[in-house]
Protein backbone atom coordinates (compact mmCIF):
# COMPACT_ATOMS: atom_id res chain seq x y z
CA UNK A 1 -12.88 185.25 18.43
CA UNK A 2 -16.67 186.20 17.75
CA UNK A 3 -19.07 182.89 16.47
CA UNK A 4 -19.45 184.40 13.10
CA UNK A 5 -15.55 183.95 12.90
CA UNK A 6 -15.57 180.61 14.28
CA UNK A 7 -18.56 179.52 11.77
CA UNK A 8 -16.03 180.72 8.94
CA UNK A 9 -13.34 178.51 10.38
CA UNK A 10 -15.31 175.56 10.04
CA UNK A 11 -17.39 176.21 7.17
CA UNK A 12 -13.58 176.65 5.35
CA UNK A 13 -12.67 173.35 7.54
CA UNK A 14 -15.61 171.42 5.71
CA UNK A 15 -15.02 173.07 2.19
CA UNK A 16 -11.58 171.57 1.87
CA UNK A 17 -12.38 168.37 3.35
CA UNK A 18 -15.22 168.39 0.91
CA UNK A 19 -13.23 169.49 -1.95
CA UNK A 20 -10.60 166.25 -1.15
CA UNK A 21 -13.25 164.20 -0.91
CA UNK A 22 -14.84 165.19 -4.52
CA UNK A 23 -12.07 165.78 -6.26
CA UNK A 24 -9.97 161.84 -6.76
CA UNK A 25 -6.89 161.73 -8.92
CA UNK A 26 -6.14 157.65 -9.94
CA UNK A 27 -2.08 157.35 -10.85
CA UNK A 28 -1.22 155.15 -13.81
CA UNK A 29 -1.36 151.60 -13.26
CA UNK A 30 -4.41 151.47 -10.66
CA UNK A 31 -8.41 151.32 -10.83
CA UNK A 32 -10.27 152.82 -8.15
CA UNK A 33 -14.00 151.17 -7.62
CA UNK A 34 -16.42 153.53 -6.10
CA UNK A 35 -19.26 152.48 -3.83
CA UNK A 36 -22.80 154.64 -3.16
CA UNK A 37 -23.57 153.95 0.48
CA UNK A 38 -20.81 150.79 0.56
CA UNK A 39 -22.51 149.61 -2.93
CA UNK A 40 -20.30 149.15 -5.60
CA UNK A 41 -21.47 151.53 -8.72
CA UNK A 42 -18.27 151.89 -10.97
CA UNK A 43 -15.12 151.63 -11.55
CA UNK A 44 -12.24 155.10 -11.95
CA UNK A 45 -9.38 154.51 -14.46
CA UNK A 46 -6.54 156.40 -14.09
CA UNK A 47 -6.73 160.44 -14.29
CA UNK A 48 -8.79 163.04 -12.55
CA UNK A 49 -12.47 162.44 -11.39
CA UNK A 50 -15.40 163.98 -9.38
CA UNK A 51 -17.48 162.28 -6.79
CA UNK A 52 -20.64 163.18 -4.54
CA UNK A 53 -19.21 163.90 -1.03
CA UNK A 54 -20.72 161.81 1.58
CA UNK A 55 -22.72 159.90 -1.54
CA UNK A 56 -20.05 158.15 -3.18
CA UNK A 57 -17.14 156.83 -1.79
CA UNK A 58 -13.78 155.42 -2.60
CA UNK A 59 -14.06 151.52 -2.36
CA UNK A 60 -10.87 149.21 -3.49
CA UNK A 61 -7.60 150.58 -4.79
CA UNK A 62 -6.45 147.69 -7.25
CA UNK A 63 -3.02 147.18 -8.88
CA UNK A 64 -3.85 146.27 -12.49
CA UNK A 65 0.19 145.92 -13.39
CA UNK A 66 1.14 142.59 -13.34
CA UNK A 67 2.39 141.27 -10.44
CA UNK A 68 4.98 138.88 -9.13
CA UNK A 69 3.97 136.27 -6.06
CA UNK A 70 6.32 133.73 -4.15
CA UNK A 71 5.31 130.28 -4.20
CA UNK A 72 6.72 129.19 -0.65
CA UNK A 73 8.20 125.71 -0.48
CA UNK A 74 6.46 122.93 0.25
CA UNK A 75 6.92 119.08 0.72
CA UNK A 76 4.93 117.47 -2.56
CA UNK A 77 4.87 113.48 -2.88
CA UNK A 78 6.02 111.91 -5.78
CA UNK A 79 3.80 108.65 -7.26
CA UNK A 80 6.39 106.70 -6.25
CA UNK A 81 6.72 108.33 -2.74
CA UNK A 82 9.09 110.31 -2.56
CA UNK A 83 9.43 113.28 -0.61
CA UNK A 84 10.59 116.62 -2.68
CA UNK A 85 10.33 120.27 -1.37
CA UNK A 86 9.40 122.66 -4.42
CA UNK A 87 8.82 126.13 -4.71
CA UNK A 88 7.82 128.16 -7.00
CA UNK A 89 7.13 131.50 -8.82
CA UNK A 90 3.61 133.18 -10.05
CA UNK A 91 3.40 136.71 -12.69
CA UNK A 92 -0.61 137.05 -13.20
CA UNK A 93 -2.05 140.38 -14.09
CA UNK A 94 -6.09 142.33 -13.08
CA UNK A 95 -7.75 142.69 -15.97
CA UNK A 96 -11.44 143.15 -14.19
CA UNK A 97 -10.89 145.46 -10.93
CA UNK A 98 -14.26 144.98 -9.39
CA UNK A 99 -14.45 141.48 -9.61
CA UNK A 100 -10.91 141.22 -8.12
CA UNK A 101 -12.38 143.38 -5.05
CA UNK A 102 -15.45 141.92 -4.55
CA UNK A 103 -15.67 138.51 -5.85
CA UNK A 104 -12.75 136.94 -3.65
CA UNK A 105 -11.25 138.07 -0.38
CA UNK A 106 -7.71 138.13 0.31
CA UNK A 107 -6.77 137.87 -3.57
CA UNK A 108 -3.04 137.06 -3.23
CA UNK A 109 -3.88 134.55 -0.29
CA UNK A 110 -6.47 132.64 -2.61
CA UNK A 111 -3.75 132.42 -5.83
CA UNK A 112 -1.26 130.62 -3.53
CA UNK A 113 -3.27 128.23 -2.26
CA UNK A 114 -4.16 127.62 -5.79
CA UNK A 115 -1.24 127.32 -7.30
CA UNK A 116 0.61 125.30 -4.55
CA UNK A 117 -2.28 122.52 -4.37
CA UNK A 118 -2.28 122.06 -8.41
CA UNK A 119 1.53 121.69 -8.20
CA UNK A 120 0.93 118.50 -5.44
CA UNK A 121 -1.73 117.55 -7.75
CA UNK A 122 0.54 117.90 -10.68
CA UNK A 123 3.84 115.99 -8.84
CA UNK A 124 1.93 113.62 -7.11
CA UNK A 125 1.13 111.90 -10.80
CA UNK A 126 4.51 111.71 -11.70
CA UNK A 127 7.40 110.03 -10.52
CA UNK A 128 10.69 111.38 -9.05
CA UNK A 129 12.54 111.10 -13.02
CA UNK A 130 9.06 112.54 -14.91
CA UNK A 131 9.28 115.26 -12.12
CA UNK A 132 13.04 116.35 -12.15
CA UNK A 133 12.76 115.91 -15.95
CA UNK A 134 9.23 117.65 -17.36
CA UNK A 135 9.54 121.05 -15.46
CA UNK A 136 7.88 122.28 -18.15
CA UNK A 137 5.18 120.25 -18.42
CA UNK A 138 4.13 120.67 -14.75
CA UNK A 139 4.36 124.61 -15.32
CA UNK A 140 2.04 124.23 -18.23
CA UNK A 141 -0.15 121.89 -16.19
CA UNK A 142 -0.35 123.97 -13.30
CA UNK A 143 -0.68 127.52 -15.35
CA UNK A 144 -3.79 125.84 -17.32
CA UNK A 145 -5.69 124.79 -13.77
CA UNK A 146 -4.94 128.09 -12.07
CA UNK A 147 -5.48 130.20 -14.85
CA UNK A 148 -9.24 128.42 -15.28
CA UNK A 149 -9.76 129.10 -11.69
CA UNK A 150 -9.23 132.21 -11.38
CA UNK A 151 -10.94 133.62 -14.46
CA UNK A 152 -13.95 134.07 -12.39
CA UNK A 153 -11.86 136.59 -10.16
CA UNK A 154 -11.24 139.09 -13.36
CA UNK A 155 -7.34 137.87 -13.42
CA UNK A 156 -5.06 136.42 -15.89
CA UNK A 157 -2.00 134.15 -14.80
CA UNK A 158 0.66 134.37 -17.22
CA UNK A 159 3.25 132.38 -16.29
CA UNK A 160 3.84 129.89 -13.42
CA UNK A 161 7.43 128.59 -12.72
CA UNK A 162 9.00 125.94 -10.19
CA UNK A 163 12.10 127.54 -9.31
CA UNK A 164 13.76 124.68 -7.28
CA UNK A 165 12.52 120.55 -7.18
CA UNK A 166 14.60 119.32 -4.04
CA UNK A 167 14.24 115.55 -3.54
CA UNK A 168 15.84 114.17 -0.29
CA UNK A 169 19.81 113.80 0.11
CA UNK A 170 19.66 110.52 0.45
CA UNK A 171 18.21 109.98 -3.05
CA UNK A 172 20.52 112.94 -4.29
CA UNK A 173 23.30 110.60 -3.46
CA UNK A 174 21.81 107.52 -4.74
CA UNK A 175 21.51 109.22 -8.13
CA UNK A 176 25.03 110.61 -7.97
CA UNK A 177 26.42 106.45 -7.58
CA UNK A 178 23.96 106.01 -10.28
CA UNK A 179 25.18 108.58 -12.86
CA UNK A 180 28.94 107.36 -11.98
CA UNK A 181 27.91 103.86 -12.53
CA UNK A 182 26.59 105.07 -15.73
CA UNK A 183 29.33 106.69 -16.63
CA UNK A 184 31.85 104.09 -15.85
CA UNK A 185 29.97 102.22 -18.18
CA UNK A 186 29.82 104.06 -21.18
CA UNK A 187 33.30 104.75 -20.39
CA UNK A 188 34.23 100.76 -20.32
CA UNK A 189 31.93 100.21 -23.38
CA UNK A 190 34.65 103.23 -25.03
CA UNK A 191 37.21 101.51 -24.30
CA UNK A 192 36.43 98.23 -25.35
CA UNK A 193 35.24 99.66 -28.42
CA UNK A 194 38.76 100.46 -29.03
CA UNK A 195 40.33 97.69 -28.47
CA UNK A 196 38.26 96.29 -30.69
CA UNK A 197 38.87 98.34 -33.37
CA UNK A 198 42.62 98.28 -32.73
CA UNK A 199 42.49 94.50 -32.74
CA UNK A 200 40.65 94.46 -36.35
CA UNK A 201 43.30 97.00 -37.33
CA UNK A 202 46.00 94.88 -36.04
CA UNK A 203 44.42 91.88 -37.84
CA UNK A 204 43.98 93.82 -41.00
CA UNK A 205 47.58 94.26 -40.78
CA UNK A 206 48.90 91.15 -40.04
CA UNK A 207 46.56 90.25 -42.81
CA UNK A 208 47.91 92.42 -45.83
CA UNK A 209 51.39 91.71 -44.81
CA UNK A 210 51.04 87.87 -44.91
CA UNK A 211 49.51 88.63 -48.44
CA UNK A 212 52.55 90.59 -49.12
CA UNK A 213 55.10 88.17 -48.05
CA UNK A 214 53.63 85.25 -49.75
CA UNK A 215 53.07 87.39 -52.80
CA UNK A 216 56.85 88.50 -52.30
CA UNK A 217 57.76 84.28 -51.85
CA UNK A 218 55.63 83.59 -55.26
CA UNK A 219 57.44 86.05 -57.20
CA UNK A 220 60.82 84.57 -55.65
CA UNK A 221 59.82 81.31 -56.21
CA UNK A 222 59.06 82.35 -59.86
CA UNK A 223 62.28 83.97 -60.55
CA UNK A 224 64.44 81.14 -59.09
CA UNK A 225 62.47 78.52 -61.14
CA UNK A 226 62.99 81.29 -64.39
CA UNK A 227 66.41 80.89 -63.40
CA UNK A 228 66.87 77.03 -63.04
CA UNK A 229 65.20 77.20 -66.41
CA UNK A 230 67.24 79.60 -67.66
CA UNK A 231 70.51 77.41 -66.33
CA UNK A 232 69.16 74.04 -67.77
CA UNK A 233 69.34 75.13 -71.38
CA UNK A 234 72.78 76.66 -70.54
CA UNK A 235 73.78 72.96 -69.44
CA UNK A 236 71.58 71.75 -72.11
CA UNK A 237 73.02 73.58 -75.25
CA UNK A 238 76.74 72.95 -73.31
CA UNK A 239 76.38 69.28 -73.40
CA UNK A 240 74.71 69.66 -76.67
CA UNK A 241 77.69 71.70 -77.96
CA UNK A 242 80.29 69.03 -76.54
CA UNK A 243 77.90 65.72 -77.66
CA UNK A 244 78.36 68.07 -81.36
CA UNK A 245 82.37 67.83 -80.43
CA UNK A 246 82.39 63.88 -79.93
CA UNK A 247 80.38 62.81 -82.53
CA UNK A 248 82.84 64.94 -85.00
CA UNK A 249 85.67 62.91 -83.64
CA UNK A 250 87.00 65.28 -80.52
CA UNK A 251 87.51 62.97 -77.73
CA UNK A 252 89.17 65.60 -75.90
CA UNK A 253 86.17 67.75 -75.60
CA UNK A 254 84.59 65.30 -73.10
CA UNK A 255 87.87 64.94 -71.20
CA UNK A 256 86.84 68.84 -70.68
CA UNK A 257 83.51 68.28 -70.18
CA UNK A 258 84.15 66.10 -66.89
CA UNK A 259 87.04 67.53 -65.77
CA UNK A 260 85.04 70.99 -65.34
CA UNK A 261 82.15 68.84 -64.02
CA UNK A 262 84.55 67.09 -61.52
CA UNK A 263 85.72 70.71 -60.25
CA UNK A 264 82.81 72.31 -59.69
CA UNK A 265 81.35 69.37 -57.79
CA UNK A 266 85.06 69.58 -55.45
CA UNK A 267 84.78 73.28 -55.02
CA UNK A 268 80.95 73.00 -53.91
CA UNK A 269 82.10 70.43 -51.17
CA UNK A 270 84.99 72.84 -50.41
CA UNK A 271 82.74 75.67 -49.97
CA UNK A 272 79.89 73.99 -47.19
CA UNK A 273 79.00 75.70 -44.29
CA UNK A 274 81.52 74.90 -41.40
CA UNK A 275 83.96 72.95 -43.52
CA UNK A 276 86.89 73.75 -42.17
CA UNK A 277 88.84 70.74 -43.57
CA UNK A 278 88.02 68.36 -46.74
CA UNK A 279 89.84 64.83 -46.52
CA UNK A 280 88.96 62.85 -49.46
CA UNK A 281 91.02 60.56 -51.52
CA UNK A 282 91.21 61.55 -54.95
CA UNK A 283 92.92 59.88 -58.40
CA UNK A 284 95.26 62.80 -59.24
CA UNK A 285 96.44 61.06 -61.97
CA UNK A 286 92.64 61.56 -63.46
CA UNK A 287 92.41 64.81 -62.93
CA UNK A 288 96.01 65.74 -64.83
CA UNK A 289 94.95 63.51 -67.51
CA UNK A 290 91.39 65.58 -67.66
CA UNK A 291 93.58 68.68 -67.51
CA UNK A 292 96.10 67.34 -70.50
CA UNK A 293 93.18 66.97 -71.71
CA UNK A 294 91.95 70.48 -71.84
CA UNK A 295 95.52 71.50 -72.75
CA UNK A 296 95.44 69.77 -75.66
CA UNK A 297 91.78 70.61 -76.91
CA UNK A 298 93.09 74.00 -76.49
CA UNK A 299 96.07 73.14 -78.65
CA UNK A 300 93.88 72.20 -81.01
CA UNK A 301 91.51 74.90 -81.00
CA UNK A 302 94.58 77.39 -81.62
CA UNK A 303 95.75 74.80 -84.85
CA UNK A 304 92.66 75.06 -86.54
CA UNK A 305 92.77 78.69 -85.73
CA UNK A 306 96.03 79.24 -87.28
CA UNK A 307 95.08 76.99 -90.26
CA UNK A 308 92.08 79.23 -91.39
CA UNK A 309 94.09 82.65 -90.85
CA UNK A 310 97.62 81.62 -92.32
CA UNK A 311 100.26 84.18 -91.13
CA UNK A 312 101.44 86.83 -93.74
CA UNK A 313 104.78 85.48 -95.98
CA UNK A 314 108.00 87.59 -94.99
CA UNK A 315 108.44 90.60 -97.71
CA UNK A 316 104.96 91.15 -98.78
CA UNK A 317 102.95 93.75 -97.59
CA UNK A 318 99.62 93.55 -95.24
């Protein structure tokens, strides 16, 4: 191989280094910064660009997609000192490539820091309940402080989440007796509730049917004393109706009037409760008088009968 040859070879060595070197393509998503002599002069967006070989120079390759970051767990204290472990989760986005490449080193490095000593900050004014309870208002706590500091670094936090708030077993149990004993409770305060109620039902009951039954006793009362009534002006216009009898001269029709008085009073006595036997002495002579006596009042009763409707005289028609 003669030198001009060799010369060729590298000149065509040089071209193609120089032509990768001018000639920078940025895929979608990125920002290139370029530097003149390691000074930052501007910034590529994504397409196809020229540079000055050996002049200018390709400087930081930043994602400006947002991006997703860990927050590693960590133990926080609580203001009333307890010990939780809490981790998190962090989606902030570039929006100014070249102060993200030159204003802070180690970007990701500085956001964690950040965002796991505003959480302590955040925790360590609350205690254990406010913590396990207003998630959400640590997140927007800790978003607002982050997102403030890191303004100056051309980035926007959007969204900063605690994924897990782990306080120690031994209070995990102590809140599980807790919740049971606050269940139990509301359960026992249930259940007396009920019996409560069941007792005012029962009472309500007992209530209306006492009302009934003395209604139910009133009425009774009512229609026995309607019937008394009803049985004293029987008895009433009776004895009227033999007193009528007497004074027109019927001495029989008392003879009836006791001797029906004197039975019924006999026949009660007969008819008590357990009475097996009645032993009494009795006049029977004044009780077959008090019947001749009814005999004949009815003997009488059929005379005057007979004496108002006269029987028809043999051979004349009805």
């Amino acid at each position: 191989m003669t030198l001009g040859s060799l010369l060729a070879a590298v000149l065509l060595f040089a071209g193609v280094i120089v032509l990768f070197k001018a000639v920078r393509m940025v895929p979608q998503g990125y920002e290139w910064t370029v530097e003149a002599f390691g000074k930052y002069t501007h910034t590529l967006t994504p397409g196809l660009h020229f540079l000055v070989p050996i002049y200018q120079g390709v400087g930081r390759k930043i994602n400006m997609m947002e991006q997703v970051l860990e927050v590693p767990s960590q133990d926080v204290i609580t203001k009333d000192n307890a010990v939780v472990k809490v981790d998190g989760i962090v989606f902030f986005q570039v929006l100014d490539a070249a102060k993200a490449a030159y204003e802070v080193a180690q970007l990701e490095v500085a956001i964690l820091n950040l965002v796991m000593t505003n959480i302590r900050t955040a925790i360590g004014s609350m205690d254990l309940d406010e913590s396990l309870s207003k998630r959400d208002e640590i997140n927007t706590k800790v978003l607002l402080a982050v997102d403030a500091a890191t303004h100056p670094w051309g980035l926007k936090v959007n969204r900063i989440e605690l994924k897990d708030i782990q306080p120690p077993r031994d209070l995990v149990d102590s809140m599980a007796r807790q919740m049971k004993a606050e269940r139990e409770k509301r359960a026992n305060i249930l259940e007396a509730e009920g019996f409560r109620q069941a007792a005012i039902l029962k009472a309500e009951g007992e209530k209306q049917s006492v009302i009934l039954e003395a209604e139910g006793s009133k009425e009774a009362a009512f229609r026995a004393a309607e019937a008394r009534e009803r049985l004293a002006q029987a008895e009433a216009k009776a004895t009227e109706l033999v007193s009528t009898a007497i004074a027109q001269g019927n001495v029989q029709a008392i003879n009836y009037f006791v001797a029906q008085k004197y039975i019924e009073a006999f026949k009660a006595l007969a008819e008590a409760p357990n009475q097996k036997f009645v032993m009494m002495p009795m006049e029977s002579a004044g009780v077959i008088g008090s019947l001749a006596g009814i005999a004949e009042l009815a003997k009488e009763s059929m005379a005057g009968q007979a004496a108002k409707n006269p029987p028809p005289l043999p051979g004349r028609g009805a």
